[in-house]
Protein backbone atom coordinates (compact mmCIF):
# COMPACT_ATOMS: atom_id res chain seq x y z
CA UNK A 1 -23.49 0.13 -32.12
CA UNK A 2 -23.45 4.09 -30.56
CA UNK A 3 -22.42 4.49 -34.20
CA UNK A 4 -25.18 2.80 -36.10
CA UNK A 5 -27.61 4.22 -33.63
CA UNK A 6 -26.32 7.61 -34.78
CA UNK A 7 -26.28 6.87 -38.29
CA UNK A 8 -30.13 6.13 -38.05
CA UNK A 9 -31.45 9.10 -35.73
CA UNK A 10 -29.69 11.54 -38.60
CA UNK A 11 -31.57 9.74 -41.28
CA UNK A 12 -34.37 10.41 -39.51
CA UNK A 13 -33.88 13.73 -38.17
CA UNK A 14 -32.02 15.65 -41.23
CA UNK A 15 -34.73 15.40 -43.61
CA UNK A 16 -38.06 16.26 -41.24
CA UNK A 17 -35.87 19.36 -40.83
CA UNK A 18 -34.95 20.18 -44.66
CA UNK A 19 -38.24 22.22 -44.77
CA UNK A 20 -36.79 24.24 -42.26
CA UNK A 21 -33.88 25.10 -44.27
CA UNK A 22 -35.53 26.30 -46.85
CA UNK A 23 -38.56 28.70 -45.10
CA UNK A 24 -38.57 32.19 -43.56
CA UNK A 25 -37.71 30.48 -40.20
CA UNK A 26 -34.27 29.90 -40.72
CA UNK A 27 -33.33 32.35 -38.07
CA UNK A 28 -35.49 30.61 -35.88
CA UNK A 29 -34.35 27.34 -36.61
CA UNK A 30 -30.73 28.70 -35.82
CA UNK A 31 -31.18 30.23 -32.54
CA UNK A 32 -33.19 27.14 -31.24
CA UNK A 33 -30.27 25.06 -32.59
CA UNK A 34 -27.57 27.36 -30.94
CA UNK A 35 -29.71 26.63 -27.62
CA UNK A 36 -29.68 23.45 -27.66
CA UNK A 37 -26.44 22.69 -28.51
CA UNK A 38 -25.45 24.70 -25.24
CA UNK A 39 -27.70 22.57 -23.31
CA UNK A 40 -26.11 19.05 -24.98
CA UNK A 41 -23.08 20.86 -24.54
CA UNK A 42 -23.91 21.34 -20.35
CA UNK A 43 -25.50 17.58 -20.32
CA UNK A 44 -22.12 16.24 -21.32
CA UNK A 45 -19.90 18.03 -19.21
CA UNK A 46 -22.51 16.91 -16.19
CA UNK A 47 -21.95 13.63 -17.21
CA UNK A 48 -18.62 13.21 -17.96
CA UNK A 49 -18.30 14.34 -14.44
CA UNK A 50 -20.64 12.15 -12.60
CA UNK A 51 -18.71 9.21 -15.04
CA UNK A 52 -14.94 10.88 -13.68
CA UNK A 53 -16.40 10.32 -10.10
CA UNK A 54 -18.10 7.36 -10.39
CA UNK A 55 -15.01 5.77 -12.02
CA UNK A 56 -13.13 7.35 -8.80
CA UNK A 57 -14.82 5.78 -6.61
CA UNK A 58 -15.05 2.37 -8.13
CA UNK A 59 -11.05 2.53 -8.83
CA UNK A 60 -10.94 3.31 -4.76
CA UNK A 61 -13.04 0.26 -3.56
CA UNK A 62 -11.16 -1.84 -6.35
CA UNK A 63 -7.79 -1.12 -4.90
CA UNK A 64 -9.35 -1.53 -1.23
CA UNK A 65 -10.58 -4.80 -1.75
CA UNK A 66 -7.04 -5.77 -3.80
CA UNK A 67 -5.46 -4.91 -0.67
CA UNK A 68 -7.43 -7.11 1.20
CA UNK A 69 -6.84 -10.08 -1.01
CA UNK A 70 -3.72 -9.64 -0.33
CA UNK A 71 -3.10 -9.79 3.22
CA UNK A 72 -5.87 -13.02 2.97
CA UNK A 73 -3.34 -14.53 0.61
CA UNK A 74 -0.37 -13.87 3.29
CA UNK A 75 -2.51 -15.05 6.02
CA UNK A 76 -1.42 -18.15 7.92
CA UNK A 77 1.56 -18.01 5.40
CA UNK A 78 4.75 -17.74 8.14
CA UNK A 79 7.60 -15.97 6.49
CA UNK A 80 8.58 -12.52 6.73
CA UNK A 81 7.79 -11.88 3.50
CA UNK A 82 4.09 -12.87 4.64
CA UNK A 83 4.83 -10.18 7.35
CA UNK A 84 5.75 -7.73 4.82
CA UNK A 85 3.43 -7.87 2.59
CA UNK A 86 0.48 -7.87 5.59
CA UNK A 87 2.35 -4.37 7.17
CA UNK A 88 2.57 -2.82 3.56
CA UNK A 89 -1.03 -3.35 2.44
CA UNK A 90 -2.60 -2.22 5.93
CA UNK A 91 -0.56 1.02 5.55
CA UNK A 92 -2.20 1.23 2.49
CA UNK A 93 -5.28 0.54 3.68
CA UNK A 94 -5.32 2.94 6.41
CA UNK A 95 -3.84 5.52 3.68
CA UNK A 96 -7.36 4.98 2.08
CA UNK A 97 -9.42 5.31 5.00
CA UNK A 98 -9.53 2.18 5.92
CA UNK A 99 -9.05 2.25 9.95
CA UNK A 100 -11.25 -0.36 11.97
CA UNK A 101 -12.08 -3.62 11.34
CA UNK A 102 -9.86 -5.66 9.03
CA UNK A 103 -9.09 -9.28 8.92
CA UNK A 104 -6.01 -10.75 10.54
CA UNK A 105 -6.39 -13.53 12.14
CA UNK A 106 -3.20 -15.76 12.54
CA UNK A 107 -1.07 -12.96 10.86
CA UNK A 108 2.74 -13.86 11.16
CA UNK A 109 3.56 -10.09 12.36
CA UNK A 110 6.56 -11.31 13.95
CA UNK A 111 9.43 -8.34 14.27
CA UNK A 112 6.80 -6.24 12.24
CA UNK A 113 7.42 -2.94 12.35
CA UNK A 114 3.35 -1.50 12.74
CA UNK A 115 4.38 1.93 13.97
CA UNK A 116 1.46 4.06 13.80
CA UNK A 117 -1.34 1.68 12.08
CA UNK A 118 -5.07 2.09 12.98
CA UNK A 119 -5.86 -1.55 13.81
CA UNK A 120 -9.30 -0.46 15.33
CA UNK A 121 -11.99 -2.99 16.38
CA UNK A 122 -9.43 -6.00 13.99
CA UNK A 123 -9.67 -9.37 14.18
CA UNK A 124 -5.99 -10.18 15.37
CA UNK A 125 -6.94 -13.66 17.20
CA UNK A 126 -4.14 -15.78 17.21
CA UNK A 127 -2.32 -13.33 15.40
CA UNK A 128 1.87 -13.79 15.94
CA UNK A 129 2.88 -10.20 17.21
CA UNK A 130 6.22 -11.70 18.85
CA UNK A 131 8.63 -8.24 18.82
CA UNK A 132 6.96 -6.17 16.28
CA UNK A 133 7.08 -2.82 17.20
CA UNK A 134 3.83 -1.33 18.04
CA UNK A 135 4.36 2.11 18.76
CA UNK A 136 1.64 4.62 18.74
CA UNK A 137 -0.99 1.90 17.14
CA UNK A 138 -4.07 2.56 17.27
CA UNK A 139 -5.56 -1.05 18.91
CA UNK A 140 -8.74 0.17 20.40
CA UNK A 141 -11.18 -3.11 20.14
CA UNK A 142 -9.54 -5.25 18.75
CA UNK A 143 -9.59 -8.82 19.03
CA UNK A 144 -6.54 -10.04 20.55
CA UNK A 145 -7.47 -13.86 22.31
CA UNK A 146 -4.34 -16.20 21.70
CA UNK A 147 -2.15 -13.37 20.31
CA UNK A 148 1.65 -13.98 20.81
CA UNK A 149 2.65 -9.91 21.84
CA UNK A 150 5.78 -11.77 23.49
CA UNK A 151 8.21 -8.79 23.42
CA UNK A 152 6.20 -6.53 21.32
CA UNK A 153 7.00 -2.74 22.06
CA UNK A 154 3.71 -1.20 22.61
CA UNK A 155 5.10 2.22 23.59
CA UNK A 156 2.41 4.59 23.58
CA UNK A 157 -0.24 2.06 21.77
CA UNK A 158 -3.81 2.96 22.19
CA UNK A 159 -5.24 -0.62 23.39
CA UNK A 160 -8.34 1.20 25.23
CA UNK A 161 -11.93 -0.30 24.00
């Protein structure tokens, strides 16, 4: 289509500028052609780098919300695979930024090893914390009603909030 749309703005363009071509104002013609193909040449690399960034950030909130998914998938799911795959994709999460306010409610965390997460202002009701080691976690307003922390190491744990 980008093609064909080409195809027709050269048919149209090439020969209202033939005259050109062929007149005293080819010099002209040259330097106002050298100008603007500096200019095209400055429009593309502006938007080749709004595209680049744009596709950045899209790729970001795609991978986000893919992490996400999958602690919903493992939620209420009690295995420690489930457990596994909820600690590995909120480390990822908080790798991207992500620090307050994720989903976990009746998360099978048992013997989890959450060293260091953010878990700021979560949702961990009924969440099964029995053992895991909390160490240095970042807790701060979090929703903890009916979670099992039987045994849970919370050495050093922010829980303030």
């Amino acid at each position: 289509m980008v093609f064909i749309v080409f195809l027709l703005t050269a048919a149209l363009v090439v020969p209202v500028s033939l005259p050109f071509f062929f007149s005293s104002a080819v010099d002209e013609l040259k330097v106002n052609l050298v100008a603007e193909s500096y200019g095209i040449l400055l429009d593309l690399l502006i938007l080749g780098w709004l595209l680049l960034w744009l596709s950045h950030v899209a790729d970001r909130r795609e991978r986000k919300n893919r992490y996400r998914e999958e602690i919903e998938d493992a939620l209420g799911w009690h295995s420690p695979v489930a457990s596994h795959r909820i600690v590995s994709n909120v480390r990822r999460l908080n790798r991207s930024g992500v620090t307050k306010g994720l989903e976990l409610p009746e998360a099978y965390l048992e013997g989890a090893s959450l060293e260091n997460v953010q878990l700021g202002d979560s949702n961990l009701w009924g969440a099964t914390l029995k053992g895991a080691t909390l160490r240095r976690a970042a807790l701060g307003g979090s929703l903890l009603a009916g979670a099992n922390l039987e045994g849970a190491e919370l050495e050093s744990a922010r829980l303030d909030g």
